[in-house]
Every structure is written in structure tokens, then in C-alpha cells.
Protein backbone atom coordinates (compact mmCIF):
# COMPACT_ATOMS: atom_id res chain seq x y z
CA UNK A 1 -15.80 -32.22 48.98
CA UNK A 2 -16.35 -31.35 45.22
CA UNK A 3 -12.84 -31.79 42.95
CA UNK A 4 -12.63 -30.53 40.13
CA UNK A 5 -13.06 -33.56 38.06
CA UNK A 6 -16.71 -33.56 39.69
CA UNK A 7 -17.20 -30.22 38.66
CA UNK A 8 -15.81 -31.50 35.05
CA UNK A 9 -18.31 -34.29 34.78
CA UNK A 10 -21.05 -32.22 35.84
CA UNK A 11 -20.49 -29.13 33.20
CA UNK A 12 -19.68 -32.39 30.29
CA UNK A 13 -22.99 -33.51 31.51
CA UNK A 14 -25.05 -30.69 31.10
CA UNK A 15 -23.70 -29.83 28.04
CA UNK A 16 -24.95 -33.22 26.66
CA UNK A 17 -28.45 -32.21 28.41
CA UNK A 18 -28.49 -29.39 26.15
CA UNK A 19 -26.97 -30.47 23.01
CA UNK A 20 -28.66 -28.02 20.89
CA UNK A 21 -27.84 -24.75 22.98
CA UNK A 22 -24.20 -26.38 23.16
CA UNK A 23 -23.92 -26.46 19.03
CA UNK A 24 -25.07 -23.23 18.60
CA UNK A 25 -22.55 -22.12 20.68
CA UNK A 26 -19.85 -24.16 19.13
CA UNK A 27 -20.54 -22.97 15.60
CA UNK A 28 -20.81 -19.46 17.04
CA UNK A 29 -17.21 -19.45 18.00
CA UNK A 30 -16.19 -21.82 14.80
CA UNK A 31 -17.67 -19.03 12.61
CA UNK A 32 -16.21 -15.77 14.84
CA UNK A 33 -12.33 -17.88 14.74
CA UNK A 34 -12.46 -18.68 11.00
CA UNK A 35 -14.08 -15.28 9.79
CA UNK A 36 -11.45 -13.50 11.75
CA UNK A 37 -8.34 -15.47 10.98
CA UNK A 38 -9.63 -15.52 7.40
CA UNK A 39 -10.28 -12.09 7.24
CA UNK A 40 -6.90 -10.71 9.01
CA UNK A 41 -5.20 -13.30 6.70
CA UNK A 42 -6.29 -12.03 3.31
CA UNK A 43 -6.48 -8.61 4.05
CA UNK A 44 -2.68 -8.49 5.39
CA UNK A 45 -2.48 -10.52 2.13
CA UNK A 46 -4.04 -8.12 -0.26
CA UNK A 47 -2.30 -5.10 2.12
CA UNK A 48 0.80 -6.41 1.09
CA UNK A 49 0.14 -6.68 -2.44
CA UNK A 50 -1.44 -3.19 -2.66
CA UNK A 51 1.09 -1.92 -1.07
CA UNK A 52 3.76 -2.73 -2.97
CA UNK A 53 2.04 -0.76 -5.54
CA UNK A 54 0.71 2.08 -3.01
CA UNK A 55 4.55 2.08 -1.97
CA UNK A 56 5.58 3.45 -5.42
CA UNK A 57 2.59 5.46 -5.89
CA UNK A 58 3.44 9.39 -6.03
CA UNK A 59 7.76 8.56 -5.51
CA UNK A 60 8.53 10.13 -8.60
CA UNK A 61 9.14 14.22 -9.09
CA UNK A 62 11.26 16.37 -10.43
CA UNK A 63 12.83 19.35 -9.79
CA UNK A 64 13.73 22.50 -11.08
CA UNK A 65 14.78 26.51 -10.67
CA UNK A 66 12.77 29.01 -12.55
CA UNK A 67 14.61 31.62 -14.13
CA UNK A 68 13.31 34.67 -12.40
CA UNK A 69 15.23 33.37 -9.30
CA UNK A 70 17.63 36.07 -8.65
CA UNK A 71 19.93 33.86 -6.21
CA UNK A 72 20.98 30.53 -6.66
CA UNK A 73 24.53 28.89 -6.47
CA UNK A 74 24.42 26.18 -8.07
CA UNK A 75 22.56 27.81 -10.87
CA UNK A 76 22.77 29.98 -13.86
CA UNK A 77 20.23 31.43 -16.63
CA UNK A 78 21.64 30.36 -19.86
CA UNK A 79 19.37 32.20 -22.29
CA UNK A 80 19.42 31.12 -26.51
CA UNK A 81 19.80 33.09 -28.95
CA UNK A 82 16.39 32.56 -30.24
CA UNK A 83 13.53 33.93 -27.46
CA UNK A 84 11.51 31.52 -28.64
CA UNK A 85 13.26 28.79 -27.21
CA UNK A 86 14.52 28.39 -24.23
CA UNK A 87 15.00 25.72 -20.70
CA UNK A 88 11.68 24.94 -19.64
CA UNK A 89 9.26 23.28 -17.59
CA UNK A 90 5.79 22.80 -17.90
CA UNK A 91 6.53 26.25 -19.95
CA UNK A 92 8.02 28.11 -17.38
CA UNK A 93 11.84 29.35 -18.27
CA UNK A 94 14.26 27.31 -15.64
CA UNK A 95 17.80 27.85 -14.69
CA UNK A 96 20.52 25.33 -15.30
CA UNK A 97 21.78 23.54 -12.50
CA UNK A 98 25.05 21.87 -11.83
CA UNK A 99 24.97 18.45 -11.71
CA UNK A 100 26.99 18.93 -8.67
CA UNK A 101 23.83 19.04 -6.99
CA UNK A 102 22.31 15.92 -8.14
CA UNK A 103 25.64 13.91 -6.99
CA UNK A 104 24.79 15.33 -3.71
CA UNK A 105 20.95 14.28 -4.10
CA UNK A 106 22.01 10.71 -5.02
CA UNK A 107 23.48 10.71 -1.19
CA UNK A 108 20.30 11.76 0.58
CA UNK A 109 19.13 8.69 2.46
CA UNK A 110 15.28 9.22 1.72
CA UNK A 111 15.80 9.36 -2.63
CA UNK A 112 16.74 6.40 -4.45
CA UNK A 113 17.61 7.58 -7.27
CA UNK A 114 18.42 11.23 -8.73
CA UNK A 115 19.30 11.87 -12.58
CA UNK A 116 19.73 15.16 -14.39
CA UNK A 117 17.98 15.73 -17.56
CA UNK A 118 17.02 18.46 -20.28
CA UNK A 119 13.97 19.70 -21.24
CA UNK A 120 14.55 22.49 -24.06
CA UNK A 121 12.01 24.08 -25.82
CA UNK A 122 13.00 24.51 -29.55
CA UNK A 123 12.07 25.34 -33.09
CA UNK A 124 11.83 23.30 -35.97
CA UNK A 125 14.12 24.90 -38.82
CA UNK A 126 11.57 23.23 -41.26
CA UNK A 127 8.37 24.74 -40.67
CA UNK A 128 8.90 27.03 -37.74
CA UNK A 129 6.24 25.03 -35.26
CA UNK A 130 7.65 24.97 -31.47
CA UNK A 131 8.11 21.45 -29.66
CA UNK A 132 10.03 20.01 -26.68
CA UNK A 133 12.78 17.94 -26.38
CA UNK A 134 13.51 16.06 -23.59
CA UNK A 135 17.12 14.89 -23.16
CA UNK A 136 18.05 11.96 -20.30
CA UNK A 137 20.70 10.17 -19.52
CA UNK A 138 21.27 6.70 -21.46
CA UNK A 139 22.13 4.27 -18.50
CA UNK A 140 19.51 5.43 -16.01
CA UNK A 141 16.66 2.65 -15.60
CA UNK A 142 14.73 4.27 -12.61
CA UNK A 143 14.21 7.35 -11.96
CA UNK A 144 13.94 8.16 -16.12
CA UNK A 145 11.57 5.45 -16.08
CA UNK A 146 9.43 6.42 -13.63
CA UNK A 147 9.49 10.56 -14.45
CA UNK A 148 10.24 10.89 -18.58
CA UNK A 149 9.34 7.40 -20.26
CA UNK A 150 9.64 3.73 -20.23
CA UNK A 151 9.55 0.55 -22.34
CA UNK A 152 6.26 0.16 -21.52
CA UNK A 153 5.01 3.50 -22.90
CA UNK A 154 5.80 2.35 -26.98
CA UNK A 155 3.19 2.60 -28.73
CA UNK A 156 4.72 1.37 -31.67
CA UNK A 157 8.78 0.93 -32.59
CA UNK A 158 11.10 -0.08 -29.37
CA UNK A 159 12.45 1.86 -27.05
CA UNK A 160 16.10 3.50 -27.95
CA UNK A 161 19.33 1.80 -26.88
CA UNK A 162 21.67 3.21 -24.76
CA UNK A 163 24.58 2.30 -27.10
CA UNK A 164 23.29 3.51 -30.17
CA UNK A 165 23.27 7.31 -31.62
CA UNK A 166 21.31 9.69 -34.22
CA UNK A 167 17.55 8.04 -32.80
CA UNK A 168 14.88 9.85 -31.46
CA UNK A 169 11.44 8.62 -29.74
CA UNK A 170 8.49 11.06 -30.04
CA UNK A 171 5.20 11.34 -28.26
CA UNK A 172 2.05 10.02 -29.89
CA UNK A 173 0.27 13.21 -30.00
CA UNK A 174 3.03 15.00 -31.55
CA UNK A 175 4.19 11.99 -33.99
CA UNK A 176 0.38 12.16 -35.56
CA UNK A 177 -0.35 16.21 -36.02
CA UNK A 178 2.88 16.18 -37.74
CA UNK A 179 2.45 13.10 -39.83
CA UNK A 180 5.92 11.93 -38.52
CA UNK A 181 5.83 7.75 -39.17
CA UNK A 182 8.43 5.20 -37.53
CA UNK A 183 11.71 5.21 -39.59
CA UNK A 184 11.01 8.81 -40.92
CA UNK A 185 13.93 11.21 -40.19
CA UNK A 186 13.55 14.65 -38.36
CA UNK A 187 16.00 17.72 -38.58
CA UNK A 188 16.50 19.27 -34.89
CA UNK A 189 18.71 21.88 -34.98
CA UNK A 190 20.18 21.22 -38.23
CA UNK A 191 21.26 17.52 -37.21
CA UNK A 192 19.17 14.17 -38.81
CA UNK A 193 17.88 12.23 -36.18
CA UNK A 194 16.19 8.97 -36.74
CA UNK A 195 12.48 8.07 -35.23
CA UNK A 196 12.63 4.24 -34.11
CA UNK A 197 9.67 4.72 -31.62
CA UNK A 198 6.10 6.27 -30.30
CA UNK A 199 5.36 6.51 -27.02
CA UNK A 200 2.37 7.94 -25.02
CA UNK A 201 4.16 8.18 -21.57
CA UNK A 202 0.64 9.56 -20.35
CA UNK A 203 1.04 12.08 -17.75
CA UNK A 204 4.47 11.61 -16.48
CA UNK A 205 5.99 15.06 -15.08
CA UNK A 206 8.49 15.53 -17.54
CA UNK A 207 6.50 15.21 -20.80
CA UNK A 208 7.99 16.25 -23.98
CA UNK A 209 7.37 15.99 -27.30
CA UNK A 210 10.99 14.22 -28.45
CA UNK A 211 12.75 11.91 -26.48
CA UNK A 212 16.60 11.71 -26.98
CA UNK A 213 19.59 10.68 -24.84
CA UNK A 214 21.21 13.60 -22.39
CA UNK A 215 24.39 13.84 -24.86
CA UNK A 216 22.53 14.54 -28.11
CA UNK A 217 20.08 16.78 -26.65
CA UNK A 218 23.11 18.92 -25.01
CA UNK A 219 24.97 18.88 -28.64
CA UNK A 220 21.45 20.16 -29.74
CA UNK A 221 21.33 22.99 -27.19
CA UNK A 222 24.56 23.90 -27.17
CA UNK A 223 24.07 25.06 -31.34
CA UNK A 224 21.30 27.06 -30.16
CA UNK A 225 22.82 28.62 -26.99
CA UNK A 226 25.39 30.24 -28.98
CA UNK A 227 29.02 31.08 -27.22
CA UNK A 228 26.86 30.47 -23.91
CA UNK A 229 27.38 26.23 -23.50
CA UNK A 230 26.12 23.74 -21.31
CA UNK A 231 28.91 22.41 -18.83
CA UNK A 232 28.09 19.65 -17.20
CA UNK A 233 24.67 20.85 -16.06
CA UNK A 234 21.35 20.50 -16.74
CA UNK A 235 17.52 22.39 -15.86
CA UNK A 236 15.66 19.04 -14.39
CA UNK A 237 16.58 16.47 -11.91
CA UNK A 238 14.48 13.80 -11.93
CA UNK A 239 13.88 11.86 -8.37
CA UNK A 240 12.56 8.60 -7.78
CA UNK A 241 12.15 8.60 -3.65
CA UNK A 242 12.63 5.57 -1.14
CA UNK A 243 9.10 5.24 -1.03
CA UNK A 244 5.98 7.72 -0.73
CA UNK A 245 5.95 7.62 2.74
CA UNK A 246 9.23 9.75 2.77
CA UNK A 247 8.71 12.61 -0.04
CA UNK A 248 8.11 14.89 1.64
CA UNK A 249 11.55 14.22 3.71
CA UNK A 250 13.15 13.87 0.45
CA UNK A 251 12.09 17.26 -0.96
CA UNK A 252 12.52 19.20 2.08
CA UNK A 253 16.44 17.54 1.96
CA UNK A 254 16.61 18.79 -1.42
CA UNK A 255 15.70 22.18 -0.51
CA UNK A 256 18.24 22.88 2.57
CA UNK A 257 20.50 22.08 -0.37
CA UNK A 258 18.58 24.87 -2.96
CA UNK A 259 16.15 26.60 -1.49
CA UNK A 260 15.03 27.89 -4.49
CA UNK A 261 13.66 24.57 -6.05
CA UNK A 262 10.21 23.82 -7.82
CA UNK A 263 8.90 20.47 -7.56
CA UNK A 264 6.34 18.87 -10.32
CA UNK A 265 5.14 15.35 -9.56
CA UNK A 266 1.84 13.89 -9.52
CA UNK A 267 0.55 14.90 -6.39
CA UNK A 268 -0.41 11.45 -5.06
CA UNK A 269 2.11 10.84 -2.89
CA UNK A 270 0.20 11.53 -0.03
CA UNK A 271 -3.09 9.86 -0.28
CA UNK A 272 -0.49 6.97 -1.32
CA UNK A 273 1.18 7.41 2.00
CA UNK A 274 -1.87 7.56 4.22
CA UNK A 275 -3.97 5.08 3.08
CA UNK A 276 -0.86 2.25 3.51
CA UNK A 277 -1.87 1.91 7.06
CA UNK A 278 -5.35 1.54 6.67
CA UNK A 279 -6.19 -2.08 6.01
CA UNK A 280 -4.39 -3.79 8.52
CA UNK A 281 -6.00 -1.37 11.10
CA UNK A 282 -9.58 -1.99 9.42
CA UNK A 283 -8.42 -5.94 9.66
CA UNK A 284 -8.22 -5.56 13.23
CA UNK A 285 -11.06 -3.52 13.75
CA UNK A 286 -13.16 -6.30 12.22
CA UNK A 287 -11.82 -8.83 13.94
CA UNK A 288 -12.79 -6.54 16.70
CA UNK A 289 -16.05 -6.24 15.94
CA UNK A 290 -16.85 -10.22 15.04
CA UNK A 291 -15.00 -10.62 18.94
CA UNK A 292 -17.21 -8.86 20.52
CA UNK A 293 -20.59 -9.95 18.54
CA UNK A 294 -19.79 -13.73 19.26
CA UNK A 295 -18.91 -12.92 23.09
CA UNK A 296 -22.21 -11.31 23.29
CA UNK A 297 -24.11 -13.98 21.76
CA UNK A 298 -22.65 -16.53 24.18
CA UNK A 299 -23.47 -14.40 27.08
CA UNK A 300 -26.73 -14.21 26.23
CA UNK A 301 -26.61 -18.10 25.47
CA UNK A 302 -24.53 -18.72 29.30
CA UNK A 303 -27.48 -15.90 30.76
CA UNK A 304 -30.11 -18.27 29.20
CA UNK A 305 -29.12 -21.69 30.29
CA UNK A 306 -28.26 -20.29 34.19
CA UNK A 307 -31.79 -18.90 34.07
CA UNK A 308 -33.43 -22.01 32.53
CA UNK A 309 -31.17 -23.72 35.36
CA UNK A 310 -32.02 -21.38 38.36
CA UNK A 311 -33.59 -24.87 40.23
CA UNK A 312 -30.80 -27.51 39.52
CA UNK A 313 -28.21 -24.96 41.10
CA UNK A 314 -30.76 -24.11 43.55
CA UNK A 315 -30.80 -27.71 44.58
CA UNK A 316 -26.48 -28.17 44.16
CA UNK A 317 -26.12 -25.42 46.43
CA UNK A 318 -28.75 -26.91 49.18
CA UNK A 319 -26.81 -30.20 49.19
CA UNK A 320 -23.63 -28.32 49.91
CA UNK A 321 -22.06 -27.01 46.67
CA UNK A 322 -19.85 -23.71 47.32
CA UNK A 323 -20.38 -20.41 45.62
CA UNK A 324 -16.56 -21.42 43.61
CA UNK A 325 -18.20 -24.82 42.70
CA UNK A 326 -21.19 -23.32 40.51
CA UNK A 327 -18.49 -20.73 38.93
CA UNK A 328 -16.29 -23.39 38.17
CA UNK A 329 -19.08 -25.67 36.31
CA UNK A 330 -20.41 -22.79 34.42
CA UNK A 331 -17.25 -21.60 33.30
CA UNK A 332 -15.88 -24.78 32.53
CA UNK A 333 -19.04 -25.06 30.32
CA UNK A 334 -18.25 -21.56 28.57
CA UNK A 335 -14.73 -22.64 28.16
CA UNK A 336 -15.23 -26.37 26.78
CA UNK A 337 -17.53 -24.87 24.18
CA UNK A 338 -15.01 -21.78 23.35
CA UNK A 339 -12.16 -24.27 22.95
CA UNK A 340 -14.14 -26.93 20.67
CA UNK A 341 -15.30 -23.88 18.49
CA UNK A 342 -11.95 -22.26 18.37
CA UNK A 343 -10.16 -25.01 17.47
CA UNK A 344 -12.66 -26.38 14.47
CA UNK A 345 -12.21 -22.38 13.45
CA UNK A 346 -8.82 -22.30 13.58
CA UNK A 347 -9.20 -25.92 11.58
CA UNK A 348 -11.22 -24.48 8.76
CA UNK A 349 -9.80 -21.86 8.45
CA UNK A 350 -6.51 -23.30 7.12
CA UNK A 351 -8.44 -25.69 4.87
CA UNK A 352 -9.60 -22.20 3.25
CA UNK A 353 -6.59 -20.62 3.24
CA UNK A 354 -4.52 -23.31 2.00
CA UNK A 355 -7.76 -24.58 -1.08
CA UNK A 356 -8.85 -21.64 -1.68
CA UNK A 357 -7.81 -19.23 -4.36
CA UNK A 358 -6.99 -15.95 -3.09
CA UNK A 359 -9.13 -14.43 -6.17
CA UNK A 360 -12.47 -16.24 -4.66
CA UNK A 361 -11.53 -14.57 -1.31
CA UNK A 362 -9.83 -10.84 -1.95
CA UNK A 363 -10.53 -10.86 -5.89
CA UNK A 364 -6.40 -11.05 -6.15
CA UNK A 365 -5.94 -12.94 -9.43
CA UNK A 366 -2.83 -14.25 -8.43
CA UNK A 367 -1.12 -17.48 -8.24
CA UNK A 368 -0.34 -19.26 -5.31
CA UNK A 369 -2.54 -18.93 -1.90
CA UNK A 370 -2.55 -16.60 1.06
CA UNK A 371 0.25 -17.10 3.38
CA UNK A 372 -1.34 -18.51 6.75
CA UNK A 373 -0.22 -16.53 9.82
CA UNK A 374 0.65 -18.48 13.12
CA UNK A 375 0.18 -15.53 15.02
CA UNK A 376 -3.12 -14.67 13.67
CA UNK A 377 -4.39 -18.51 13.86
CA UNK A 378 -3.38 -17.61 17.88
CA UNK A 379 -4.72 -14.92 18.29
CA UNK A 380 -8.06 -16.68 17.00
CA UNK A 381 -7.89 -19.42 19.14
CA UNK A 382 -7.06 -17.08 21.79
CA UNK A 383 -9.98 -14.87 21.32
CA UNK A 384 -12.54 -17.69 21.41
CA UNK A 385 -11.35 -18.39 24.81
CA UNK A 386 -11.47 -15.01 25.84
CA UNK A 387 -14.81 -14.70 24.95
CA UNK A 388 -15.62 -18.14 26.81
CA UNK A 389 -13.73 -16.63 29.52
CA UNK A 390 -16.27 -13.73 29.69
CA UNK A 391 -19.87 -15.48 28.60
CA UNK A 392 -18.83 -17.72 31.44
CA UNK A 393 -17.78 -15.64 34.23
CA UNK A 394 -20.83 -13.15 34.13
CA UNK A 395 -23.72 -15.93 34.46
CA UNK A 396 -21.73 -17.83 36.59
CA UNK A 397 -21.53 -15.00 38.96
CA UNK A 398 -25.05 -14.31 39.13
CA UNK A 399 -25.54 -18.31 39.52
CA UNK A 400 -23.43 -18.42 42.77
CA UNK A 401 -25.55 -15.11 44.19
CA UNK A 402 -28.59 -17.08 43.87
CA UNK A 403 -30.33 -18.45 47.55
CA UNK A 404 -31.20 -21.47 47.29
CA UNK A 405 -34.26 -20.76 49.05
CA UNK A 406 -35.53 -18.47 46.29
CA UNK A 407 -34.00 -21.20 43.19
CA UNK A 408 -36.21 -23.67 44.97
CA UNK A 409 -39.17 -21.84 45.92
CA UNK A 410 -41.61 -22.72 43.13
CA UNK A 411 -40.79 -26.73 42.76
């Protein structure tokens, strides 16, 4: 009777007959293991880090009323008494809005953070020319960041301080055709203002030509609006969502509260939101793909050796092998040779992961390395042996319907 341990020592035994066709094998599953759990590793590596940039990518909007709106009831038209000037956006007349309405934003579970702002378009009492101001609150640190300006937009000068008064930032483009210099003080609406920064905030959706803080800008407006005044309103609410994946959740919210709303943002919120998903599922398809490539190669190695073989098994079945006995030699073959090769894979590919900079792998200048997944190295180790599993089973199958009559016939 053949045990198993005979059927062992026979497939270790032909394995050493064929030493060559045995490495090749090996290093085909060492190279599928370790390209895969290399690959999966750095891409949900570099996913990870992309998308915590993809994830704020398109989050920011604002919102606003036009004027023409007949119906709105949280809004009125509050109209200067110059027509020149005006609430605008993008240069389109806006109602006011309560900032009622952004209290209720602020409790919408898809926006993070919702603040109310003023962009007024004025003119200059010196020589007549017409610019922007943009007014927004002095504590706010996100969604003014992300929709008006930031620190990171000076050109030259700092950014203003919430605690301090009378300052003004102005945009680059404006600061130069006017020959306005850092330090230099400007006259809006009759009251000095001092100019302790330039910023080019690029194309942020609500650009203006002078930045101030919400107060100052509403003490400015009010002069102009005459015996019509601000109270405790303003035309733009600036939104910084959860994330891009939810904006359009976040706007739609906005609207059941005003259906009358405009939104201006920079219309990459959705490419932003799609593509988030796409390089894990292109890490799996390659992993995939590598799978299937190495399981076919060792098929056609298995299909080789069983033909190059056809006499020996011809000759184990005529001294009283069993059909299981040949399956169970050749698939113990397949399997030793999966398992060696997964495991060195599995091996080597920590030694890269862990040596390795992440910039020689995904081009990520970063520090550290790429975090090693367990589940990943697994699912490696666990796809070598499924494709031993399969290069075995097939040739080992068509070994066992051999007759030994016909393996033998031309010895």
C-alpha cells in the first residue's frame, strides 16, 4: 500500500531529478508573491497619501442668492446708494442672507465648516476706479482658508491678525496696477486702512481685490448702504465640506434649506471623488493579473514534466500505483514548489518594504517606509498556493487517465 510519506519521497525525489525545471518554478512564484505584495503594499501606500490630498480636493464652495430672486426668506436685496456698487459675486448682484442660515449649515452632518462673509463691490473716493472687497470673519481658520485666502497665499507682508484693526491685505494684481506698496495706506469709504500684506490666493472662489475682517468691511458697507444697514447678515457663505465624496450631499442639504442658492467652487470635486477608489482596485487587478500569469506558467511547467514523465508513471501505475497515488505525487510536487516560492516572496518582499525607500518604489519623497500589510503578505502566500493548487491538479489529472499500456508502449 502507498502512504503518503511514499508518495512524499517520491515527488521530493523527482523534484531533485529535475532541479532546473524545479527553480524555475520556485523563482516563478518568488517573483509573482513579492511583485504582488510589493505592489498592493505601495500602492495602498501612495493611495493613502494621495488621498488625503484627493480627499480635500474640490470641498470648498460657496454660496450665494442673486438678486433677481424674487422669493427668498432668509434673504433681502439691500441695494447702495451708489449703482455702481453693490453685493456681488463673480459680478453678479446677490442678496443678503441671514446668518441664521449659516448657523443652521454649521449643523448639516456632510459640511465641516460654514462661515458668512462679504464680498462688496465699491468705489475708490480717490480716483473713482471700481474694486472688491472681501470681508471674513477674524477667527475662522477653515473654511476662509480654503475659499477667500490663507497664510500661505502672502506674497509679501504677513497675513492680518485677528486681534488687530485698521489693516487690509490686497491681491497682487491689484496691489501692482495701482502702485499700492506694503505699509502704504488706502482710503475705503472714507476710513484709512493700513496694507500689511500681498497675497495671490490664485483662483480661490471668492477672489477679491481687498481682504479685510467681516466687522470692518460691514462698517464699510453700511456708509455706503445709506439708512438701509447690514444686520447680522451677509451675501456669501463660504463651505468647507466633510470631504469631496459628500458635496454634492452637502449642497443639495443646503438647498432644501434655500432653494434659491448659487454655488461657485472649483468644479473638481468630482473627478476628486471618483478617482479615490481607483488605485486600490487597479492594485488588485494587478495582483490579478501577475496570479494568473505565474499559475499559467506553472501549468505549462506541471503539463511539461507529466509529459516528459508519461513512462515513469506508466511504469508506477503497472506495479500497482492508484489513480489518487499519481495525483497526490504531482500535486505534492506543485505544492512543495508553490510553498518554497511563496514563502522566499513573502521573505523578500519585507526586506524591500522595510530597506527600501518608498521614493525608489512609488516616487513618494517621504520619510519613513511603507507600512507592511499582514493581510496582503497572506494573501500572497496564499495565492502561490492556489496557483500550486491548480498547475498541480490539471497535469495530475491527465497523469492518472493515462493506460499504462499506452505510457509504456514505446520503451
Amino acid at each position: 500500500m502507498i502512504t503518503i510519506i511514499d508518495t512524499l519521497e517520491c515527488a521530493i525525489r523527482e523534484l531533485r531529478r529535475r532541479k532546473a525545471r524545479a527553480i524555475v518554478n520556485i523563482i516563478g512564484y518568488l517573483l509573482a508573491v513579492s511583485i504582488m505584495v510589493i505592489m498592493i503594499n505601495a500602492i495602498i501606500y501612495s493611495r493613502n497619501a494621495s488621498n488625503n490630498i484627493l480627499n480635500v480636493t474640490g470641498t470648498h464652495f460657496i454660496a450665494s442668492v442673486p438678486a433677481n430672486i424674487p422669493t427668498c426668506e432668509l434673504c433681502t436685496n439691500k441695494t447702495p446708494e451708489n449703482k455702481d456698487e453693490g453685493f456681488v459675486v463673480y459680478g453678479v448682484p446677490t442678496k443678503v442672507i441671514s446668518k441664521k442660515f449659516i448657523n443652521q449649515v454649521n449643523k448639516i452632518e456632510y459640511i465641516k465648516d460654514a462661515s458668512p462673509a462679504l464680498l462688496y463691490r465699491i468705489r475708490s473716493k480717490t480716483d473713482g476706479h471700481i474694486y472688491t472687497i472681501n470681508g471674513f470673519e477674524r477667527d475662522n481658520n477653515v473654511a476662509v482658508r480654503t475659499t477667500t485666502c490663507a497664510e500661505t497665499d502672502i506674497i509679501s507682508g504677513r497675513f492680518i491678525n485677528p486681534m488687530e484693526n485698521g489693516v487690509v491685505m490686497l491681491e497682487e494684481a491689484y496691489a501692482k496696477l495701482h502702485k499700492i506698496n506694503l505699509t502704504d495706506k488706502i482710503d475705503i469709504a472714507g476710513i484709512k486702512f493700513e496694507v500689511v500684506g500681498i497675497i495671490n490666493p490664485g483662483i480661490r472662489p471668492a477672489k477679491a481685490d481687498v481682504y479685510m475682517h467681516f466687522d470692518e468691511a460691514e462698517q464699510i458697507i453700511n456708509r455706503q448702504l445709506g439708512s438701509v444697514k447690514l444686520n447680522n447678515e451677509a451675501n456669501v457663505v463660504l463651505v468647507e465640506t466633510a470631504s469631496s465624496m459628500v458635496q454634492k450631499e452637502a449642497m443639495r442639504a443646503m438647498k432644501d434649506i434655500i432653494p434659491e442658492l448659487v454655488f461657485s467652487s472649483y468644479a473638481c470635486y468630482q473627478p476628486a471623488s471618483q478617482v479615490m477608489g481607483i488605485n486600490e482596485t487597479s492594485a488588485w487587478l494587478i495582483a490579478i493579473i501577475v496570479g494568473i500569469f505565474t499559475m499559467a506558467l506553472s501549468l505549462k511547467s506541471q503539463l511539461s514534466s507529466v509529459i516528459e514523465r508519461r513512462r515513469d508513471i506508466g511504469i508506477l501505475k503497472a506495479i500497482g500505483w492508484a489513480d489518487e497515488s499519481i495525483i497526490s505525487q504531482i500535486l505534492i510536487e506543485s505544492l512543495l514548489q508553490a510553498i518554497i516560492g511563496g514563502f522566499l516572496g513573502c521573505i523578500i518582499s519585507v526586506i524591500v518594504l522595510m530597506f527600501i525607500p518608498p521614493k525608489v518604489i512609488i516616487g513618494l519623497d517621504i520619510s519613513g517606509h511603507i507600512n507592511i500589510s499582514f493581510l496582503v503578505l497572506i494573501a500572497g502566500f496564499l495565492l502561490a498556493l492556489l496557483g500550486g493548487i491548480i498547475a498541480g491538479l490539471i497535469p495530475a489529472f491527465i497523469a492518472s487517465r493515462q493506460k499504462p499500456s499506452e505510457s509504456l508502449r514505446s520503451l
